[in-house]
C-alpha atoms as a PDB file:
ATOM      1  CA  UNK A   1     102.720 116.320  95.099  1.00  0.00           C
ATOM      2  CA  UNK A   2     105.481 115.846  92.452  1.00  0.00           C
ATOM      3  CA  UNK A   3     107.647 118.330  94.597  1.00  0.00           C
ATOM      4  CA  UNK A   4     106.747 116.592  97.766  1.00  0.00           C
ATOM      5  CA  UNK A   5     107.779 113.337  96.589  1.00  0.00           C
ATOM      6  CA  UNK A   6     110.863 114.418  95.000  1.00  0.00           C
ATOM      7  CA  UNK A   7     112.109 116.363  98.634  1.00  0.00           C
ATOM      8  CA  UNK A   8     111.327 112.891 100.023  1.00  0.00           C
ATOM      9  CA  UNK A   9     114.013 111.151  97.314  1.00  0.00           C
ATOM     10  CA  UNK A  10     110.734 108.975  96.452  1.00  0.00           C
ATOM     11  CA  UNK A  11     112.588 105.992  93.997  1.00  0.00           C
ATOM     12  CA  UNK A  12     111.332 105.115  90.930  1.00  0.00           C
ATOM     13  CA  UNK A  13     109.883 109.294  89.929  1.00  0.00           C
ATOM     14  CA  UNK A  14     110.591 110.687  86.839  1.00  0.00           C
ATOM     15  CA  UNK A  15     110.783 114.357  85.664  1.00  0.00           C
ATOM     16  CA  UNK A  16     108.866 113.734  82.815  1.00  0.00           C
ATOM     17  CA  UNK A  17     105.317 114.129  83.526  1.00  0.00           C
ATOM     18  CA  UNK A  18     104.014 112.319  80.080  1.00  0.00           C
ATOM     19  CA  UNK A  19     105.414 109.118  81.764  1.00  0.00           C
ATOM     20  CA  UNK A  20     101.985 109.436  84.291  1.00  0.00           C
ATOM     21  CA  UNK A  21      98.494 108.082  83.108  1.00  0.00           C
ATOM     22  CA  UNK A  22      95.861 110.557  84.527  1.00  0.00           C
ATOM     23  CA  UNK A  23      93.781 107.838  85.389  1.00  0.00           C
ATOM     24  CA  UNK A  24      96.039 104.577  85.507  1.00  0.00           C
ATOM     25  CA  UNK A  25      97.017 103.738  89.196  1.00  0.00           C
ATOM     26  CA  UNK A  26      97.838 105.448  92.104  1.00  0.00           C
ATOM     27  CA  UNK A  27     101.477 106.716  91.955  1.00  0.00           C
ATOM     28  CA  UNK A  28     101.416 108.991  95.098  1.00  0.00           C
ATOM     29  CA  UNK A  29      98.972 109.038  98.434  1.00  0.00           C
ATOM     30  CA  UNK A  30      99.638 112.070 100.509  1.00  0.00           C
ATOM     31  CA  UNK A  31      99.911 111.247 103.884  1.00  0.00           C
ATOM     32  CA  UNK A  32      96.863 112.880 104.713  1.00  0.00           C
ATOM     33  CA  UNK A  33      94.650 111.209 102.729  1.00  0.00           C
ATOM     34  CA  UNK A  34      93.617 107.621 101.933  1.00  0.00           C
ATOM     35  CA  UNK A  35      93.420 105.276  98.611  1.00  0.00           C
ATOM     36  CA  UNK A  36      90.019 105.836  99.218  1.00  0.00           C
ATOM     37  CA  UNK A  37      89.132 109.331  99.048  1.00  0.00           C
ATOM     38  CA  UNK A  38      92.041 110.291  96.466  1.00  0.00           C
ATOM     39  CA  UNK A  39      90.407 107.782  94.614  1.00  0.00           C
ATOM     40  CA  UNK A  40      86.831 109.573  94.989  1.00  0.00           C
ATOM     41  CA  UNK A  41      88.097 112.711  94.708  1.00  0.00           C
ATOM     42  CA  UNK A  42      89.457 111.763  90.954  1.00  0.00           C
ATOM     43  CA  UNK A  43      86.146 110.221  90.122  1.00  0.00           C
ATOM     44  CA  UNK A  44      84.360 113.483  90.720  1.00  0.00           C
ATOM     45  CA  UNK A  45      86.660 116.143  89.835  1.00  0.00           C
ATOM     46  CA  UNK A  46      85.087 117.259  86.458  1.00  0.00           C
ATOM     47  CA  UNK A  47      81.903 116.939  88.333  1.00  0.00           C
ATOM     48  CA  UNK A  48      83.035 119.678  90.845  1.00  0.00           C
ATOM     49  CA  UNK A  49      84.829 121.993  88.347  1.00  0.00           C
ATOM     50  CA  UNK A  50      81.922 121.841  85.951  1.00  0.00           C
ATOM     51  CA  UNK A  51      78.851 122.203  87.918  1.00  0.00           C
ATOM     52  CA  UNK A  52      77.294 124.883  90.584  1.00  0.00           C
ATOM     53  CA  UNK A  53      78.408 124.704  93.480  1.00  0.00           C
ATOM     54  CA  UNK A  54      74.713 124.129  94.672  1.00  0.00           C
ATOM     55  CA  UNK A  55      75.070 120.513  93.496  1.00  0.00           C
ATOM     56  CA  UNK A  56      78.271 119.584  95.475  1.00  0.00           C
ATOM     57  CA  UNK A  57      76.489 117.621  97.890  1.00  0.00           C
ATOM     58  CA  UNK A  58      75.298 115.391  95.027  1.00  0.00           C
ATOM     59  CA  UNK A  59      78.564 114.826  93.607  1.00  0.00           C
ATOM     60  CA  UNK A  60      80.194 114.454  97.166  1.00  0.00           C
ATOM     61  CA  UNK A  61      77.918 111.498  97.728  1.00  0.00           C
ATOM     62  CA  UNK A  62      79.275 110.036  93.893  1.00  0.00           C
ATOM     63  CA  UNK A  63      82.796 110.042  95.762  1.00  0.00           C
ATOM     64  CA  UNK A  64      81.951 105.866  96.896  1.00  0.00           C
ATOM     65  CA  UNK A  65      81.699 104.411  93.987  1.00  0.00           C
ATOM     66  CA  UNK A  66      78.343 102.201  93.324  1.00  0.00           C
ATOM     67  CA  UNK A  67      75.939 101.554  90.606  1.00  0.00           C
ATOM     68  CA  UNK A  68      73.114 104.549  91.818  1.00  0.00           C
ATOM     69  CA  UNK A  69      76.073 106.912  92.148  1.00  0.00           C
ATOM     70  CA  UNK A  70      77.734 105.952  88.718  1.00  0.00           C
ATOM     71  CA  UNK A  71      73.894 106.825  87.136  1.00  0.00           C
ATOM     72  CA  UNK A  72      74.313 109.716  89.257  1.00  0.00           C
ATOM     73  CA  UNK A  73      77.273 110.755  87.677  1.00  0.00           C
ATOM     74  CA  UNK A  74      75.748 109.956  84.434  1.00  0.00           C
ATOM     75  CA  UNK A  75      72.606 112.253  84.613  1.00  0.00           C
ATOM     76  CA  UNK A  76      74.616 115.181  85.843  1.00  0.00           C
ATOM     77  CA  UNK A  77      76.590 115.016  82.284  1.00  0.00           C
ATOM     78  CA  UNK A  78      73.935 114.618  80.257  1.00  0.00           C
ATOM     79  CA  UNK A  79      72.126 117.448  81.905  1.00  0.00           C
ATOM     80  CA  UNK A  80      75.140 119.915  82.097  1.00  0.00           C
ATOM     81  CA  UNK A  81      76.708 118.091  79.458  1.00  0.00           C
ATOM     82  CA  UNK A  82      80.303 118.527  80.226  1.00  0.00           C
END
């Protein structure tokens, strides 16, 4: 993405990469995706790197953010405890 803005002559990026939160806001929305699901995708991403891919149905529905997915989220850690 960092490349993608930079060919675009986005204003306001910087080459140092410390300067970005991980979680803080939104810096960059690809064009073929919305706030939205870049949003749920970053919510679940240690959820699909850490668990089998059996379970990626579960965590897919833990993309929209509401209190039964958040306990969701919560009993997958404490079982897999990642």
């Amino acid at each position: 993405m960092f490349d993608d803005l930079k060919a675009k002559g986005w204003e306001g990026l910087k080459d140092d990469y410390d300067n970005y939160q991980a979680m803080g806001e939104l810096v960059y929305i690809p064009e073929t995706m919305s706030k939205q699901e870049l949003i749920g995708i970053s919510r679940t991403m240690l959820s699909y790197a850490s668990l089998p891919e059996s379970l990626w149905p579960a965590v897919k529905l833990c993309e929209i953010e509401t209190e039964e997915t958040n306990r969701l989220l919560d009993i997958l850690e404490l079982i897999f405890a990642f």
